[in-house]
Protein backbone atom coordinates (compact mmCIF):
# COMPACT_ATOMS: atom_id res chain seq x y z
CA UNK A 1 -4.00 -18.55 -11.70
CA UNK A 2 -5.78 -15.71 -10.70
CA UNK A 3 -4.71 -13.10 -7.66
CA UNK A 4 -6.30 -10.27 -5.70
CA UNK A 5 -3.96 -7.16 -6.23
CA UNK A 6 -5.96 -4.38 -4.72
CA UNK A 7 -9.33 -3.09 -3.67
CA UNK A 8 -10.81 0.03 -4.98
CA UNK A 9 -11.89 2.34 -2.20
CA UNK A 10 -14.01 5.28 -2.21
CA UNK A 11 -13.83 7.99 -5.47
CA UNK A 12 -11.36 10.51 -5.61
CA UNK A 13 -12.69 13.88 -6.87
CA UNK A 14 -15.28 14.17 -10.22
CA UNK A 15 -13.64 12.93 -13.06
CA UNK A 16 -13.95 8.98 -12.16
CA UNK A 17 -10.70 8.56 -9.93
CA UNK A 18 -10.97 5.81 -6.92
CA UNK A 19 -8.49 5.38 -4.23
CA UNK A 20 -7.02 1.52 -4.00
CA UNK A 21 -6.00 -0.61 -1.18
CA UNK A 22 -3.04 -2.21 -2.79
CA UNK A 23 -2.27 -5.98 -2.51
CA UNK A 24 0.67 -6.59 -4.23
CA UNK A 25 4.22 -6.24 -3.73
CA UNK A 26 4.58 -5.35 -7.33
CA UNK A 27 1.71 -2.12 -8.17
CA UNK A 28 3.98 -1.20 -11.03
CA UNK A 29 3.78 -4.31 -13.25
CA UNK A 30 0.24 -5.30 -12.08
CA UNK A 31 -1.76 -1.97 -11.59
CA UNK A 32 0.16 0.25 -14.52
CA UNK A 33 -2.11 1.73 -17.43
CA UNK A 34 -3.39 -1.33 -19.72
CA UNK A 35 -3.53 -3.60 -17.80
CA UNK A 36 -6.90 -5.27 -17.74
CA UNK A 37 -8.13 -6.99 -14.65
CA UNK A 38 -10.71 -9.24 -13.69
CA UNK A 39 -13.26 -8.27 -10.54
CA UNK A 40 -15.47 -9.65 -8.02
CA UNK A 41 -18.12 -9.38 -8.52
CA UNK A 42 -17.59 -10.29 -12.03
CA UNK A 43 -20.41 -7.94 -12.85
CA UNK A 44 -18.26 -5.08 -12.34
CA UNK A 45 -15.30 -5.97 -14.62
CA UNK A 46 -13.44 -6.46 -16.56
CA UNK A 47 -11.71 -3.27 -16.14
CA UNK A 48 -9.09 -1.63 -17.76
CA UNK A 49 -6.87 1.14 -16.04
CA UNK A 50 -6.61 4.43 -18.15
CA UNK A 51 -4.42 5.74 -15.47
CA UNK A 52 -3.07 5.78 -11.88
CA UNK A 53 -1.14 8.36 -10.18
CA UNK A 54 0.04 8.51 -6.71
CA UNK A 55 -1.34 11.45 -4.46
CA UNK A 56 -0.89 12.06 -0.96
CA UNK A 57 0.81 8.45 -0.42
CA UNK A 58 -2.58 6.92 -2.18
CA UNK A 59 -2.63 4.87 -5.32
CA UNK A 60 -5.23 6.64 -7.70
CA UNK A 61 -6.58 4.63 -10.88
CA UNK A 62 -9.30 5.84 -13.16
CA UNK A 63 -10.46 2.81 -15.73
CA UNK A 64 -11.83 3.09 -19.39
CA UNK A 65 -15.41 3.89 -19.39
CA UNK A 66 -15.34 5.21 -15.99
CA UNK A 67 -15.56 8.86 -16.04
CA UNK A 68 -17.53 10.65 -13.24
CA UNK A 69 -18.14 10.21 -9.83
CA UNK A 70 -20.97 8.50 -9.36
CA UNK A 71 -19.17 5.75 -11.96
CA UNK A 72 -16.12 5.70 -9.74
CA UNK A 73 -18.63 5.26 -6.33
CA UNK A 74 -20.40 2.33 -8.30
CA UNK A 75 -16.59 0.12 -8.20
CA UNK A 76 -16.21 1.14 -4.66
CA UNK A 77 -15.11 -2.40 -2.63
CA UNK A 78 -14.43 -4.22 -5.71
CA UNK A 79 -11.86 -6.35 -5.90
CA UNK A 80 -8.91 -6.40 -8.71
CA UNK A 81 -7.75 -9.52 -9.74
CA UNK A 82 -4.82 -10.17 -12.13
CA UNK A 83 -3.77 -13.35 -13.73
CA UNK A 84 -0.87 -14.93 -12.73
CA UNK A 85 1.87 -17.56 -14.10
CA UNK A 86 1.34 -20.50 -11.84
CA UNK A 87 4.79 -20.94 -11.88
CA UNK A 88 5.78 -17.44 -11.18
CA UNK A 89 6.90 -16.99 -7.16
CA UNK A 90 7.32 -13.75 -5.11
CA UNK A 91 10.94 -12.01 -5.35
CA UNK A 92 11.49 -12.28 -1.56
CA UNK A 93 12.24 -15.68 0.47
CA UNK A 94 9.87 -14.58 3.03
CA UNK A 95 6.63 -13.67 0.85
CA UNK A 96 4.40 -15.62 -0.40
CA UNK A 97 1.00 -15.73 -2.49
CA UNK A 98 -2.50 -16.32 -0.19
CA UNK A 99 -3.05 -19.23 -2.58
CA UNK A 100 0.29 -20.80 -1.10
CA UNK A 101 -0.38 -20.27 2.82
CA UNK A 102 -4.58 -21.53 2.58
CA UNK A 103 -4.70 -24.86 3.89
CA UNK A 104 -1.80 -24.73 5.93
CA UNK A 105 -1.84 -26.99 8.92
CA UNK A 106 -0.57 -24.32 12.23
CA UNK A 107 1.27 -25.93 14.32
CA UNK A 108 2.95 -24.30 17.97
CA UNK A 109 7.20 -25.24 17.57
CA UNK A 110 6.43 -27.98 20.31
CA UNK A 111 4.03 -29.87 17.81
CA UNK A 112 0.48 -29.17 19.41
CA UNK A 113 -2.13 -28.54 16.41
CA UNK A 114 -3.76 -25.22 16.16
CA UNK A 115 -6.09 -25.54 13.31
CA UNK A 116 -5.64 -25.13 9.37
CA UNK A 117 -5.92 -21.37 7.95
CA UNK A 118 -8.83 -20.83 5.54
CA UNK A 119 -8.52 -17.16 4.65
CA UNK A 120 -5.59 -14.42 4.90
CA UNK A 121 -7.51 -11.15 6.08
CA UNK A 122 -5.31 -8.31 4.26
CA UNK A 123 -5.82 -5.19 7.30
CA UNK A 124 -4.19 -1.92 7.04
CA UNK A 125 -1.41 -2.57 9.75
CA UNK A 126 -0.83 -6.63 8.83
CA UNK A 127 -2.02 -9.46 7.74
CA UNK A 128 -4.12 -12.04 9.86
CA UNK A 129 -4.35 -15.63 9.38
CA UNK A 130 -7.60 -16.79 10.00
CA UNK A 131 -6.96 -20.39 11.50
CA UNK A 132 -9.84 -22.61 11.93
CA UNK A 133 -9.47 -24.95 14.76
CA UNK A 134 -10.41 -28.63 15.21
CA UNK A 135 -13.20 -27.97 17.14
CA UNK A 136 -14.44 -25.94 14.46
CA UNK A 137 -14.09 -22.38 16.08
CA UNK A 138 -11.73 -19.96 14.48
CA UNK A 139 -8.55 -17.98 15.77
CA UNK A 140 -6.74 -14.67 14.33
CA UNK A 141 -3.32 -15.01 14.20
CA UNK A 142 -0.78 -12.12 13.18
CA UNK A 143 1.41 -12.92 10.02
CA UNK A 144 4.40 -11.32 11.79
CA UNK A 145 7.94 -12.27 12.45
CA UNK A 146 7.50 -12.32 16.03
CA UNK A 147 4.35 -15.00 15.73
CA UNK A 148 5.08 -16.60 12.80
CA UNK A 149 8.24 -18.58 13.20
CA UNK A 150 8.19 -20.47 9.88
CA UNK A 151 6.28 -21.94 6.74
CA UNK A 152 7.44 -25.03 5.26
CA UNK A 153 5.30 -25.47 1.96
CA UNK A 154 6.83 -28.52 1.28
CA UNK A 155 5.47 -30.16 5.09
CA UNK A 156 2.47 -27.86 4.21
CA UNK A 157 2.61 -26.04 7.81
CA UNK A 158 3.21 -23.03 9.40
CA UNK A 159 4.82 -23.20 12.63
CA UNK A 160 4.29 -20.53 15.53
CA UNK A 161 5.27 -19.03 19.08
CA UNK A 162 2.21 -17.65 20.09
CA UNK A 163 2.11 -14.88 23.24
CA UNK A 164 -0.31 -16.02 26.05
CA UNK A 165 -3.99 -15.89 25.03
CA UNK A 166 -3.85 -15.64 21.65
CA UNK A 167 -4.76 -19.60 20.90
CA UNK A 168 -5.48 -20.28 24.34
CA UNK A 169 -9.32 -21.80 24.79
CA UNK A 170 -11.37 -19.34 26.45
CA UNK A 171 -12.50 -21.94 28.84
CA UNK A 172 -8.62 -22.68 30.04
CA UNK A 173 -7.92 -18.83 30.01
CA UNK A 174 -11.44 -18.39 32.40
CA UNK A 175 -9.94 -21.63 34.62
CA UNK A 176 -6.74 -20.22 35.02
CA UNK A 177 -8.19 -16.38 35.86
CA UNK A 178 -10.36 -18.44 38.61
CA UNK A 179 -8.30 -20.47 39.90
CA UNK A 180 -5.97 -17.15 40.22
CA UNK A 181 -9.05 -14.78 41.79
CA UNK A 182 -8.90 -17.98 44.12
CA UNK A 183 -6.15 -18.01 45.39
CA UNK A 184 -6.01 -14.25 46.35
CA UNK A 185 -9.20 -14.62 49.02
CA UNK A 186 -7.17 -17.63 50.88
């Protein structure tokens, strides 16, 4: 099985450095010097890291072959891929592999169907679930505590408490605003 553990950002200085967005809990074992990852695009791989250092709270990796600039500004938006044990779970009881949360049904805790997430959206600040709905339109919803009130991969659902407005139809949200604008001019 095959993971996304980082992507490689712009180039760091002239001697083929890039900066990485890091997607793994475990940069160490995954991102040390040897190991050989596959990209995507394929084109631009496989690569091998010749080193990685840490500067101002930034991973920095420079691969085998890479060694200027313009080589380093070539990988920039790649994405690092490492293969994974299928059996092989993450350390914590609360983390979990994209692979494992795609295709989980989202459910509210009273039982009303939200949708099925098709993508995990890795942002700076948190991760987003990107939850298509069964009318086919799609909704963004926080992978946070507060939100995200459980996953059960063996019922193959995430359950949620979503604040007002964030799964709400727009149509329902524009009633209820109306209906509320209404009421003021009586």
């Amino acid at each position: 099985m095959q993971l996304v553990v980082a992507r490689i950002g712009r180039a760091h200085g002239i001697k083929g450095e890039v900066t990485v967005e890091v997607r793994t809990d475990e940069p160490e074992l995954r991102l040390g010097p040897g190991a050989v990852l596959a990209t995507d695009p394929a084109s631009a791989g496989p690569l091998t890291i010749a080193t990685g250092r840490v500067h101002s709270g930034r991973l920095l990796l420079r691969f085998e072959g890479v060694h200027d600039r313009t080589g380093a500004e070539a990988l920039r938006n790649t994405l690092l891929i490492a293969d994974v044990d299928p059996e092989e779970m993450p350390e914590g009881e609360d983390e979990y592999y994209d692979h494992q949360l795609i295709d989980l049904d989202v459910v509210t805790e009273d039982g009303e169907t939200v949708g099925r997430i098709t993508e995990i959206s890795h942002l700076p600040t948190q991760d987003l679930f990107v939850v298509v709905r069964p009318d086919g339109s799609e909704v963004f919803v926080p992978f946070v505590e507060e939100i995200v009130a459980e996953i059960d991969l063996e019922e193959q659902r995430a359950v949620i408490t979503p604040p007002p407005g964030l799964i709400d139809d727009r149509a329902e949200v524009a009633s209820s605003r109306d209906a509320s604008e209404s009421g003021d001019d009586a």
